[in-house]
Protein backbone atom coordinates (compact mmCIF):
# COMPACT_ATOMS: atom_id res chain seq x y z
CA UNK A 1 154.16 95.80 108.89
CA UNK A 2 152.21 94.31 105.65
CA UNK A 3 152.69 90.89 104.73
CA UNK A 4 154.60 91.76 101.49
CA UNK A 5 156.60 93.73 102.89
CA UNK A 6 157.80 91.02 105.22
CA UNK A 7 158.06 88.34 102.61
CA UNK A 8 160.33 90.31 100.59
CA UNK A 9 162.42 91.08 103.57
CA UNK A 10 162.23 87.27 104.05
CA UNK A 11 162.99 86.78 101.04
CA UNK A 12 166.75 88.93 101.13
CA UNK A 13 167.46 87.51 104.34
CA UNK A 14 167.46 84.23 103.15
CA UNK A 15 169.17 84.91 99.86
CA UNK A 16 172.01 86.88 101.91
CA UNK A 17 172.25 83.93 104.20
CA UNK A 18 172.58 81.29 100.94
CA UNK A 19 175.26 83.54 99.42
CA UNK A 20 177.57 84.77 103.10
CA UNK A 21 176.42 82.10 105.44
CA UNK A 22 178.78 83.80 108.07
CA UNK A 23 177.45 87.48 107.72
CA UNK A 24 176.08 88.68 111.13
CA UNK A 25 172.69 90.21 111.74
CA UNK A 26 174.64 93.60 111.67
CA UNK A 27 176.19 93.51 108.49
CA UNK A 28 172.78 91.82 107.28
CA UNK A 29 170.93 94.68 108.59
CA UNK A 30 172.71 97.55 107.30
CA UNK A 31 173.07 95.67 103.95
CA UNK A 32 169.13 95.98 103.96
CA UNK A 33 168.64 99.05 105.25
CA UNK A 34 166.35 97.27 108.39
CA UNK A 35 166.99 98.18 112.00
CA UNK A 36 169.18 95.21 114.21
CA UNK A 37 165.72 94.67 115.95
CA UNK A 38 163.81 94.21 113.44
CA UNK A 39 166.40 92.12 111.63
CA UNK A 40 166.63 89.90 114.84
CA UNK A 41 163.24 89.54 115.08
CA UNK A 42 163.17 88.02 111.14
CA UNK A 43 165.98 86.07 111.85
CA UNK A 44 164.41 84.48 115.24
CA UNK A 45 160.93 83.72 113.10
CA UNK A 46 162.55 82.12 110.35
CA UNK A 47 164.57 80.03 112.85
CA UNK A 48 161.42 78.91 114.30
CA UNK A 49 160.27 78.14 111.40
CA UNK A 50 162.81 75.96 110.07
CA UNK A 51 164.14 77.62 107.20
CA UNK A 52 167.39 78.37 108.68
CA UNK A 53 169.15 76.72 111.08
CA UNK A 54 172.66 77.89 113.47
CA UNK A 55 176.26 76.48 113.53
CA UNK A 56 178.36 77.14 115.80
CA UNK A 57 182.03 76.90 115.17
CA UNK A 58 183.67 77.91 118.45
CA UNK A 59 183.58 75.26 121.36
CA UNK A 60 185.80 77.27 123.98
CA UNK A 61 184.03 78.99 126.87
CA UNK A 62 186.15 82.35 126.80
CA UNK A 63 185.60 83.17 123.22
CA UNK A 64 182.64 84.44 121.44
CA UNK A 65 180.96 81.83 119.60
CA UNK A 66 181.21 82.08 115.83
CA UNK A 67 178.40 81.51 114.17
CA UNK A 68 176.96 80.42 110.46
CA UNK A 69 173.17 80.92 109.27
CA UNK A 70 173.07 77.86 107.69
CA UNK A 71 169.33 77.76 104.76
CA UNK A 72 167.39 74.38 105.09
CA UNK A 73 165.59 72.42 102.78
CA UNK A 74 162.53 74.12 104.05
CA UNK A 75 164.03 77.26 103.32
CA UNK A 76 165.64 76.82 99.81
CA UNK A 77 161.56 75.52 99.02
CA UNK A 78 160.62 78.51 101.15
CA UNK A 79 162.82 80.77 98.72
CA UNK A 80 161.73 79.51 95.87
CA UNK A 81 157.99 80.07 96.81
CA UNK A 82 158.56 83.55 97.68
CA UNK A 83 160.96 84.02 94.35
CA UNK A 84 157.73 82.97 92.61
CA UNK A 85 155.41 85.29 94.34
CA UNK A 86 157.95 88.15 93.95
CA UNK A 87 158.11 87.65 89.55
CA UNK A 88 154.05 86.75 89.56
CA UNK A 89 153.74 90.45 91.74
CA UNK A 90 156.32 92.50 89.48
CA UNK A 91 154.94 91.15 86.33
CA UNK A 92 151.63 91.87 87.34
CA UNK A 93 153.09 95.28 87.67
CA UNK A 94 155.03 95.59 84.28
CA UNK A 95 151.27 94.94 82.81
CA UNK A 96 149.59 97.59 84.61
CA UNK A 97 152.46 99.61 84.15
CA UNK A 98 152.88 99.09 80.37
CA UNK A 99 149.23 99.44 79.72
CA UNK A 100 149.52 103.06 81.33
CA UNK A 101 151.91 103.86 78.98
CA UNK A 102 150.35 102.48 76.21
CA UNK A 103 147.45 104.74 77.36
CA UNK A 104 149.47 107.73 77.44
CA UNK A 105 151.49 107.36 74.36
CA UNK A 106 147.48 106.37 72.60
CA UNK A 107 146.31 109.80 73.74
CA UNK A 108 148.88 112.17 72.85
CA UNK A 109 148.86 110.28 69.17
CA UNK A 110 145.45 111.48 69.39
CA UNK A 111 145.41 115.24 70.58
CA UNK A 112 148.55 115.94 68.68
């Protein structure tokens, strides 16, 4: 898995999390399109590292607990770190992209 990739999945975890603090990892991983394992393995690292944290809501020992994903300070700095490396990486992007076209456009000016 490359690190970007992972960052970027980090990165709509957390921002899913921020906006439906009581979605499950389920509905979290089919709203990315990321297997359950995988999405309980992201979940698991960024509890252990702080940037989210659980709530549980149901005390009683017969029910299923309910649970929140609750985003930490850590994490709302950790999401707006990787919302900065996300623009600085598409811009750079947009550049190399628009200078292509530039390119193009440049070169069938001059053969036509």
């Amino acid at each position: 898995m490359t690190e970007q990739l992972l960052k970027e999945e980090n990165l709509h975890i957390i921002k899913e999390i921020e906006t439906n603090p009581s979605a499950t990892q389920r509905t979290v991983s089919l709203k990315l399109g990321i297997s359950l394992g995988k999405t309980n393995y992201l979940f698991k690292e960024l509890i252990k590292k702080g940037l989210i944290k659980i709530q549980s809501f149901s005390h009683n020992p017969g029910k299923l607990k309910k649970i929140n994903y609750l985003l930490t300070e850590k994490g709302i700095e950790e999401k707006m770190r990787l919302m900065h490396h996300f623009l600085q990486r598409k811009e750079l992007e947009y550049i190399r992209l628009r200078e292509e076209w530039e390119q193009m456009t440049s070169s069938n000016k001059q053969e036509g």
